[in-house]
Protein backbone atom coordinates (compact mmCIF):
# COMPACT_ATOMS: atom_id res chain seq x y z
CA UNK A 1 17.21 -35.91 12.38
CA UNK A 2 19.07 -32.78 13.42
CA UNK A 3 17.27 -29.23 14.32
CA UNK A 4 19.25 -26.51 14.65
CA UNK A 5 17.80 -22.94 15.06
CA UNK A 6 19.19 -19.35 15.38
CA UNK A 7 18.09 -15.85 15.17
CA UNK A 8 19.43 -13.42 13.13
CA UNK A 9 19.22 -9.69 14.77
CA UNK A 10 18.68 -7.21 11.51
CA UNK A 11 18.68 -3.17 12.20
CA UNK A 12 16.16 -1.14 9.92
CA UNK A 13 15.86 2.33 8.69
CA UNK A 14 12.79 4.86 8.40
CA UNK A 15 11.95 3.60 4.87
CA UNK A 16 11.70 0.56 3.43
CA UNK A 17 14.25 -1.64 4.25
CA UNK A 18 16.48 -4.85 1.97
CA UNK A 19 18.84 -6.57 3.81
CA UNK A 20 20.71 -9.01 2.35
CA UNK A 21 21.00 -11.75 4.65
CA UNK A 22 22.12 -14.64 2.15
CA UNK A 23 25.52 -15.41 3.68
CA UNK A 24 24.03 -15.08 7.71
CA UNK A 25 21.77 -17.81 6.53
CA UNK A 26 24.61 -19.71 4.46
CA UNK A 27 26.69 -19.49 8.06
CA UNK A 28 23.68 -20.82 10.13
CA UNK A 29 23.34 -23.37 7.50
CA UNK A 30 26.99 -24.57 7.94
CA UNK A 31 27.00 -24.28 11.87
CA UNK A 32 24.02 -26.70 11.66
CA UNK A 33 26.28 -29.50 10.17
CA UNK A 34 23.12 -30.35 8.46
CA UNK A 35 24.02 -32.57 5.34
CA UNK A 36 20.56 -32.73 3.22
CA UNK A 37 17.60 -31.58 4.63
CA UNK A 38 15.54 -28.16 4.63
CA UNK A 39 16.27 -24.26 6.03
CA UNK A 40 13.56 -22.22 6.73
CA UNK A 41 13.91 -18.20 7.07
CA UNK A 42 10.93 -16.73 9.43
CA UNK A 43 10.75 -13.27 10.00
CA UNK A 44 9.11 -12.56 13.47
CA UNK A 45 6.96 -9.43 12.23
CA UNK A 46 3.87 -8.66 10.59
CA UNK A 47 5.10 -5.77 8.58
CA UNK A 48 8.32 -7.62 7.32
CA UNK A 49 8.86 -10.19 4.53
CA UNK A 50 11.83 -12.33 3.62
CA UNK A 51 12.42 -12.59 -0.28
CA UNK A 52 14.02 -14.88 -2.70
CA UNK A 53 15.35 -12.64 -5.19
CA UNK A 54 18.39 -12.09 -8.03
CA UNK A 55 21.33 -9.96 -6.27
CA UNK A 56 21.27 -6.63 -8.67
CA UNK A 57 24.69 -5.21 -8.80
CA UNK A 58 23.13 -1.69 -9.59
CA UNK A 59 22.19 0.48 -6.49
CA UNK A 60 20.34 3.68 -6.66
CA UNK A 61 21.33 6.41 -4.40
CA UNK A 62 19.62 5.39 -1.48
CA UNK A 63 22.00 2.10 -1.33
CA UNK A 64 18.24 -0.30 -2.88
CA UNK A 65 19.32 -2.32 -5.61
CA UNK A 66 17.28 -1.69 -9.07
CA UNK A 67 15.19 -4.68 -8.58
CA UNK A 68 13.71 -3.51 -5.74
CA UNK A 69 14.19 0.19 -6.13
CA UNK A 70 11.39 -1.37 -9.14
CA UNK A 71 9.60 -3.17 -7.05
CA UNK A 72 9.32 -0.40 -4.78
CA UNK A 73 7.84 1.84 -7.23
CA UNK A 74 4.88 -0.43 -8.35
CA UNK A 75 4.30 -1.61 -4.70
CA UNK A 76 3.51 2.52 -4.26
CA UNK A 77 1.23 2.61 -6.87
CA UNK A 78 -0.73 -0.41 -5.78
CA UNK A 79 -0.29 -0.21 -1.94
CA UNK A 80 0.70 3.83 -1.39
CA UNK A 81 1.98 4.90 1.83
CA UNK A 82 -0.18 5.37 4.74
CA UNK A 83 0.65 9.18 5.88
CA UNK A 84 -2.35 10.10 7.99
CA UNK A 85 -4.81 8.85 9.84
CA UNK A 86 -8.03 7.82 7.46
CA UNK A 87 -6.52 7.91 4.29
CA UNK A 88 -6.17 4.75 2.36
CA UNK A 89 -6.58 2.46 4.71
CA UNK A 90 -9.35 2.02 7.73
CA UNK A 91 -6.34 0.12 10.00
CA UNK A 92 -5.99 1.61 13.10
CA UNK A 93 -9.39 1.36 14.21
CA UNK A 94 -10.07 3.39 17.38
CA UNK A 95 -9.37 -0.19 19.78
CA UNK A 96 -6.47 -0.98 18.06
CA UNK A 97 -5.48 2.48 18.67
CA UNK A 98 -5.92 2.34 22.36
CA UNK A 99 -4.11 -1.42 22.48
CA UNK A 100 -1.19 0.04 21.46
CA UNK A 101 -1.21 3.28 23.80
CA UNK A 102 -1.31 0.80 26.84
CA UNK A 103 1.34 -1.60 25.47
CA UNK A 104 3.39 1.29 25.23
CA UNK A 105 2.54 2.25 28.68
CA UNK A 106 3.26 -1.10 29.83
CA UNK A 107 6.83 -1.45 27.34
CA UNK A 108 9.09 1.39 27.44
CA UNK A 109 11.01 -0.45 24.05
CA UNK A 110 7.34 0.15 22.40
CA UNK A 111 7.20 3.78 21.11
CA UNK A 112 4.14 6.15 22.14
CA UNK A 113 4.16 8.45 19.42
CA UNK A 114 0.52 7.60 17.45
CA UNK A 115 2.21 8.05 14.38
CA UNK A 116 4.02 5.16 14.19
CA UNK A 117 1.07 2.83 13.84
CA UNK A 118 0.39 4.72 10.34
CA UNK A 119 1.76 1.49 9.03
CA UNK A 120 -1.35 -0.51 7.61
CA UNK A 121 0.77 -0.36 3.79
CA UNK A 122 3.10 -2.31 5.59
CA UNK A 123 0.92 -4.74 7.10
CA UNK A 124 -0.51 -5.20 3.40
CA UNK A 125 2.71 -5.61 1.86
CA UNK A 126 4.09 -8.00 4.24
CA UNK A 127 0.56 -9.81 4.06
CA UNK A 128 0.96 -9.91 0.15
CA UNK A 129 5.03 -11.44 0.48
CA UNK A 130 4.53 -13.34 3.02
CA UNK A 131 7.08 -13.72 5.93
CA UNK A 132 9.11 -16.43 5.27
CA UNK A 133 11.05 -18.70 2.79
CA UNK A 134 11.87 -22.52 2.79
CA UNK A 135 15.08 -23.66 1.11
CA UNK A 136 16.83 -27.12 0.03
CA UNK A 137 20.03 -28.17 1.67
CA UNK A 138 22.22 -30.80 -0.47
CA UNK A 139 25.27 -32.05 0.74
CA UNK A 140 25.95 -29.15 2.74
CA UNK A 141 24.89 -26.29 0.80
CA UNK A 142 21.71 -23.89 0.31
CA UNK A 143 20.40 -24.51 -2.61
CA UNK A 144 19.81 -21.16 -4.48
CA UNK A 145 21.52 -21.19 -7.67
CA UNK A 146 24.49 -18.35 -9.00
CA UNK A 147 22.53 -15.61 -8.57
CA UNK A 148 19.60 -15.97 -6.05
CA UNK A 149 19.65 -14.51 -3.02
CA UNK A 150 17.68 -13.93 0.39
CA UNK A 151 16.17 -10.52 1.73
CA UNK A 152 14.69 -9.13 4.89
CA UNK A 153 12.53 -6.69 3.77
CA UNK A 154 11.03 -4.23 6.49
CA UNK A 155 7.91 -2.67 4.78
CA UNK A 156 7.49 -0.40 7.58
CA UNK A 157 8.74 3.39 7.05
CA UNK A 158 7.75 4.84 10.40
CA UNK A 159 11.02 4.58 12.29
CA UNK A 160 14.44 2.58 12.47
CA UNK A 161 13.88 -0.96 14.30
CA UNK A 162 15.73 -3.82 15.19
CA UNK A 163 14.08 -6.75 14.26
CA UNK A 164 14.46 -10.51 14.47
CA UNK A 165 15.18 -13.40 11.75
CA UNK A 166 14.45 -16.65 12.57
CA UNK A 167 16.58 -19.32 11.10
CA UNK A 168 15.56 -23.56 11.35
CA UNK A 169 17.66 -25.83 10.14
CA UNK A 170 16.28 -29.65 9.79
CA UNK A 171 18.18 -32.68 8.12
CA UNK A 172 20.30 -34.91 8.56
């Protein structure tokens, strides 16, 4: 049994974010030398998801394919944006609030402008996709058809991030 792992470093914008990361994973899958076995895709944050989705050829103007230019749409009807402070959502409380003002004492990477924890639609939406994927490997190769591919999706629109992508590889 071989387990290989690596982590995939994915930049983000200030809105919701698709990054197609199918052939990073295809690369990590053939560094592995794995021949049949399983490859799991882990995102590393609460307000991201990874997605198993068709690749859309058509791109609106902001670069989002249709499908999830779509997807983004209903997702704001069901799960709107978070703007201010006790809107839609009770997240932050008032000790949640104060957590993050001394972690971003304590971490100068951690930003300590208040506004950036507006983000409980993105805790929701990465709650409701989960954060991670599991795919076959056979004889070498990910198995996800002609068309499918995988997505990091940052749900959070508060500010550009770099984020992480965790990739296992187990087989043999």
């Amino acid at each position: 049994m071989k387990i290989y792992q690596q982590t995939l470093e994915i930049e983000t914008e200030s809105r919701v974010t698709y990054k197609n990361i199918t052939e990073e994973v295809k690369k990590v899958v053939a560094d592995s030398q794995v021949k049949n076995g399983i490859c799991l895709v882990q995102t590393a944050h609460t307000t991201c998801s990874v997605l198993f989705e068709e690749y859309v050829h058509d791109h609106d103007f902001n670069g989002d394919e249709f499908l999830q230019a779509d997807l983004n749409r209903i997702l704001d009807k069901l799960v709107p944006r978070e703007f201010t402070e006790n809107s839609n959502y009770r997240y932050p409380g008032p000790k949640h609030v104060q957590f993050l003002k001394e972690l971003a004492e304590k971490n100068p990477d951690y930003p300590a402008d208040p506004g950036t924890i507006l983000n409980g639609d993105a805790h929701i939406r990465g709650s409701l996709f989960g954060g991670n994927q599991t795919f076959a490997i056979k004889d070498e190769k990910l198995l996800i058809g002609s068309v499918g591919y995988v997505y990091f999706v940052d749900w959070d629109q508060n500010r550009p991030r770099n984020r992480k992508c965790n990739v296992l590889v187990m087989g043999e």
